[in-house]
C-alpha atoms as a PDB file:
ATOM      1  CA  UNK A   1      10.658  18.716 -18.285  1.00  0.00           C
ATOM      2  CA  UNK A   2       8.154  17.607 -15.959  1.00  0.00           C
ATOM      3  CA  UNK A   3       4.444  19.280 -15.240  1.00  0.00           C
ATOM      4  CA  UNK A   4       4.178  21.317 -12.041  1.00  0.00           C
ATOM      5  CA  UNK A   5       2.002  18.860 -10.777  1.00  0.00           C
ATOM      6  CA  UNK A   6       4.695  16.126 -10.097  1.00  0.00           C
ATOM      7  CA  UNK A   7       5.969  18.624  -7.118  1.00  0.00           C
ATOM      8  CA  UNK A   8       3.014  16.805  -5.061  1.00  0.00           C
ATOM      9  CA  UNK A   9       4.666  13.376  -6.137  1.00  0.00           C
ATOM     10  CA  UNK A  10       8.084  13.959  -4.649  1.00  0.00           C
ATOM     11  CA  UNK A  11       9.085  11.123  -2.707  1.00  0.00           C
ATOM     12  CA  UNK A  12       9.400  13.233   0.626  1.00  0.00           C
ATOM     13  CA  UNK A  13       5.786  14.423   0.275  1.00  0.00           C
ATOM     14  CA  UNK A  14       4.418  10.708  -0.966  1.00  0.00           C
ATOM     15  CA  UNK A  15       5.978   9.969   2.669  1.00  0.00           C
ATOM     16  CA  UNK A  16       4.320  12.591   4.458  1.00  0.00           C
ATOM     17  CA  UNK A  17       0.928  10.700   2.693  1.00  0.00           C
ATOM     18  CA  UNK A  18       1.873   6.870   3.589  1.00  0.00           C
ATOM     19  CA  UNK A  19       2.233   7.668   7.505  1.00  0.00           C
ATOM     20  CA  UNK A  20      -1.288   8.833   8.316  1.00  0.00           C
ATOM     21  CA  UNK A  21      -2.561   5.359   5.662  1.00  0.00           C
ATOM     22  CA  UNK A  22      -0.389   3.275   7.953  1.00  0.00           C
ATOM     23  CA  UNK A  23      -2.432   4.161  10.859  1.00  0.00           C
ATOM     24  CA  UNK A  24      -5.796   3.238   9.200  1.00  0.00           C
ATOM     25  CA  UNK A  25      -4.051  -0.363   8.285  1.00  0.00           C
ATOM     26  CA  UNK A  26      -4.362  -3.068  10.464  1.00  0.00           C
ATOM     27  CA  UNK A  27      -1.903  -4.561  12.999  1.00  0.00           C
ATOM     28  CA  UNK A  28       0.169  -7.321  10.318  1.00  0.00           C
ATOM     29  CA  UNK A  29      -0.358  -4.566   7.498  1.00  0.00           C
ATOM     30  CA  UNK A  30       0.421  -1.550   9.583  1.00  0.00           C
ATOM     31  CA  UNK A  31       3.935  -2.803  10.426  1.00  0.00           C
ATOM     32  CA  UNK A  32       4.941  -3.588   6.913  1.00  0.00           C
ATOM     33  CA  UNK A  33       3.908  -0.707   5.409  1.00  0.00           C
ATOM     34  CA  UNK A  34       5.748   1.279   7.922  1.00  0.00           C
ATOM     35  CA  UNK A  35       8.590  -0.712   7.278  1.00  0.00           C
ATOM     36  CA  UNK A  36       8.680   0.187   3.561  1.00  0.00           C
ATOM     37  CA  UNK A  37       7.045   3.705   3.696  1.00  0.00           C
ATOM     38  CA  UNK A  38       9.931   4.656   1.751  1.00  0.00           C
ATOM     39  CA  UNK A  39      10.417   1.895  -0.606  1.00  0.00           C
ATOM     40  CA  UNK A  40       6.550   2.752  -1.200  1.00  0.00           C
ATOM     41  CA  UNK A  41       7.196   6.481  -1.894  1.00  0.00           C
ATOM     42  CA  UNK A  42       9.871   5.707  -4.364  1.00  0.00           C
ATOM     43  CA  UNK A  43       7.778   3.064  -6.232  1.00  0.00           C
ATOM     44  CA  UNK A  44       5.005   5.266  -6.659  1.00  0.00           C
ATOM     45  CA  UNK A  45       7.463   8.349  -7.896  1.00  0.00           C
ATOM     46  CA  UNK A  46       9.560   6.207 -10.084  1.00  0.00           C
ATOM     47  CA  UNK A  47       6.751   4.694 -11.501  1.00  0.00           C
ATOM     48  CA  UNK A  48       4.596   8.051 -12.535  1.00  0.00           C
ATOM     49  CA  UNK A  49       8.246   9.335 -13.792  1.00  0.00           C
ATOM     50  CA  UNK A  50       8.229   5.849 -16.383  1.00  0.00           C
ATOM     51  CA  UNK A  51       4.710   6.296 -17.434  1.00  0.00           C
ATOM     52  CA  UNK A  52       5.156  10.432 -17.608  1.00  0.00           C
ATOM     53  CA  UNK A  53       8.547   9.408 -19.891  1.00  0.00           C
ATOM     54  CA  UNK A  54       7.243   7.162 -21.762  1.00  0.00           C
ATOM     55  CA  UNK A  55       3.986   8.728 -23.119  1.00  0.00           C
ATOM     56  CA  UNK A  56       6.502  11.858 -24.112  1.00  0.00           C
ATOM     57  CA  UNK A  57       8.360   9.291 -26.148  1.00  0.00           C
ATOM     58  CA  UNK A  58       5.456   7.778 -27.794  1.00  0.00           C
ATOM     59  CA  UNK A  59       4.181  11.192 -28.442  1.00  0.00           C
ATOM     60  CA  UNK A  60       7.612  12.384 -30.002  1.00  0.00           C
ATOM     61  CA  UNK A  61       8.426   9.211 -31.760  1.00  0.00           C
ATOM     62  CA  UNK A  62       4.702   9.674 -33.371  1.00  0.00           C
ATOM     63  CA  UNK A  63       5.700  13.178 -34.654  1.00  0.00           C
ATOM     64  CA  UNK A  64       8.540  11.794 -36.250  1.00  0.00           C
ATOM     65  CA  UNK A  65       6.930   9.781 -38.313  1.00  0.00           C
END
């Protein structure tokens, strides 16, 4: 069901993104950003997943009728 494209989305690989953006951060912002680098990954995965879902069911519930 989803595009091939969400394989660079995975929350593992949103990770791998997050660390080298925590060391451009500064000092306050660097340390809570490391401290929800995962909590960030999975907000931005979830979140494309309810957007990718929900256009689908727009788009299917607009066939329909």
């Amino acid at each position: 069901m989803l595009s091939r494209w969400m394989a660079i989305l995975t929350p593992f690989l949103l990770t791998l993104f997050i660390i080298p953006l925590k060391q451009i951060l500064s000092l306050p912002y660097s340390g809570w950003v490391g401290g929800a680098i995962f909590n960030i990954a999975y907000l931005i995965f979830f979140s494309t997943l309810l957007l990718l879902f929900r256009k689908k069911l727009l788009e299917r519930e607009e066939a329909l009728n």
